[in-house]
Protein backbone atom coordinates (compact mmCIF):
# COMPACT_ATOMS: atom_id res chain seq x y z
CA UNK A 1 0.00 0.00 0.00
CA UNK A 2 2.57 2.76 1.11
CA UNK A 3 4.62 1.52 -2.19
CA UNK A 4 1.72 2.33 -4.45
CA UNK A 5 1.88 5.79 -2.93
CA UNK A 6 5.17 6.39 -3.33
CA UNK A 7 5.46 4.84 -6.74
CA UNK A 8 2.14 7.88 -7.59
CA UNK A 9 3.98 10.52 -5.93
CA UNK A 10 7.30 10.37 -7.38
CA UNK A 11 6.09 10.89 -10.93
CA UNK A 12 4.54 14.19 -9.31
CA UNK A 13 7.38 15.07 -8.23
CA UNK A 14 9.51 14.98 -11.03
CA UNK A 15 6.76 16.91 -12.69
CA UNK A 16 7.43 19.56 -10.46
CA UNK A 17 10.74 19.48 -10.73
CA UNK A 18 10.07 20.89 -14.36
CA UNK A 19 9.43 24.57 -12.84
CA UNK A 20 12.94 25.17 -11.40
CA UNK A 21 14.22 23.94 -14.62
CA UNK A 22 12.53 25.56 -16.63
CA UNK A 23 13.75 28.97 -14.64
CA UNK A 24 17.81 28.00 -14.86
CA UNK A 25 17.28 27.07 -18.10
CA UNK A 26 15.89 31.16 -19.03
CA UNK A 27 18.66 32.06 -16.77
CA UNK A 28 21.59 30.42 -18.64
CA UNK A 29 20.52 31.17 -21.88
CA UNK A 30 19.30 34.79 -22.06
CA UNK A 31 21.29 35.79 -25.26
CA UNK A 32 20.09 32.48 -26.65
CA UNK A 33 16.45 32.57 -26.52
CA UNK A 34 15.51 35.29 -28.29
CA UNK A 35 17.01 33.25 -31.65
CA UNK A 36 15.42 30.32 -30.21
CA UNK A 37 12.05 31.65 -28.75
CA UNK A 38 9.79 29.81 -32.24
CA UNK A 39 11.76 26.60 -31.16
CA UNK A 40 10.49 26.39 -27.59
CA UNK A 41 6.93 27.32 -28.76
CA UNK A 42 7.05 24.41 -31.10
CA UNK A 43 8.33 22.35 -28.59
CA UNK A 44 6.14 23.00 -25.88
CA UNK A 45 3.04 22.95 -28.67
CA UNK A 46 4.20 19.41 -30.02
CA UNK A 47 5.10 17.59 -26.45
CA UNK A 48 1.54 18.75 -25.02
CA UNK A 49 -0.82 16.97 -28.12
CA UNK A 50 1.85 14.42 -28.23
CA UNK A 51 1.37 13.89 -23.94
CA UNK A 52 -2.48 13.91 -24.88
CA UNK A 53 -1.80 11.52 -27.63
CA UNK A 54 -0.28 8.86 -25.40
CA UNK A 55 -3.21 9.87 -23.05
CA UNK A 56 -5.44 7.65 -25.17
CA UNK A 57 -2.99 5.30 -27.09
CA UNK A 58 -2.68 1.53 -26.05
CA UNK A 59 0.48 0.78 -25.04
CA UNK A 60 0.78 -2.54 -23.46
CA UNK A 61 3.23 -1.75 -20.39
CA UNK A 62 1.14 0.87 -18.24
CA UNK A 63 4.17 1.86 -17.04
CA UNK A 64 5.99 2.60 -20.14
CA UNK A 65 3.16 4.68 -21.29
CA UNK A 66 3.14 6.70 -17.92
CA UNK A 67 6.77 7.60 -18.26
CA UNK A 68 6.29 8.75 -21.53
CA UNK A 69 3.31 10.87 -20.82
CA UNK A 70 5.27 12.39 -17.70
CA UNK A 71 8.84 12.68 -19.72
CA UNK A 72 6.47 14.99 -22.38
CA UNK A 73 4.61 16.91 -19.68
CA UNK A 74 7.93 17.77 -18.09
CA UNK A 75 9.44 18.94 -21.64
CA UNK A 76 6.51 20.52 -22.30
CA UNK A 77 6.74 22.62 -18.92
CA UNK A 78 9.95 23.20 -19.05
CA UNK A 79 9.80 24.99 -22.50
CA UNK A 80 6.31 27.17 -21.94
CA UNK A 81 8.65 28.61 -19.06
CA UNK A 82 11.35 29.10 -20.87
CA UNK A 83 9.34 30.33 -23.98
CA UNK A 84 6.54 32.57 -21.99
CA UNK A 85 8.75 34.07 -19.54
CA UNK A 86 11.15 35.67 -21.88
CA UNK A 87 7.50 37.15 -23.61
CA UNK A 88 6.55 38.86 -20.17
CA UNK A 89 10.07 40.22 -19.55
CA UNK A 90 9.84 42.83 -23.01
């Protein structure tokens, strides 16, 4: 029981992990995102439908499919930070 918990939490966690991330990565690479500011859009665009994608695809391991859909969501944060902070900041 307490491993089933832990085993839903961590994901979560790692999830949330994307924010911090997301804020050193603006940090480190000011004089590089306003070249790459079209590439995080399309990144963050095409890791959300591809997260909602795997939402509803089969895959036969559940837990293969749930890392995937976490590994996207956590790109996908990562990147809208990155993207929509450096917007707010002009």
């Amino acid at each position: 029981m307490v491993t089933e918990i832990i085993n839903e939490i961590i994901p979560f966690m790692v999830l949330i992990s994307a924010i911090p991330a997301g804020y050193l990565l603006r940090h480190f690479t000011k004089e590089e995102m306003s070249q790459g500011k079209m590439y995080f859009k399309i990144l963050w665009t095409s890791s959300l439908v591809a997260a909602f994608i795997f939402l509803f695809v089969g895959l036969e391991n559940n837990i293969m499919k749930k890392s995937v859909i976490f590994s996207l969501l956590f790109i996908s944060i990562v990147s809208f930070i990155s993207w929509r902070q450096n917007d707010s900041k002009k």
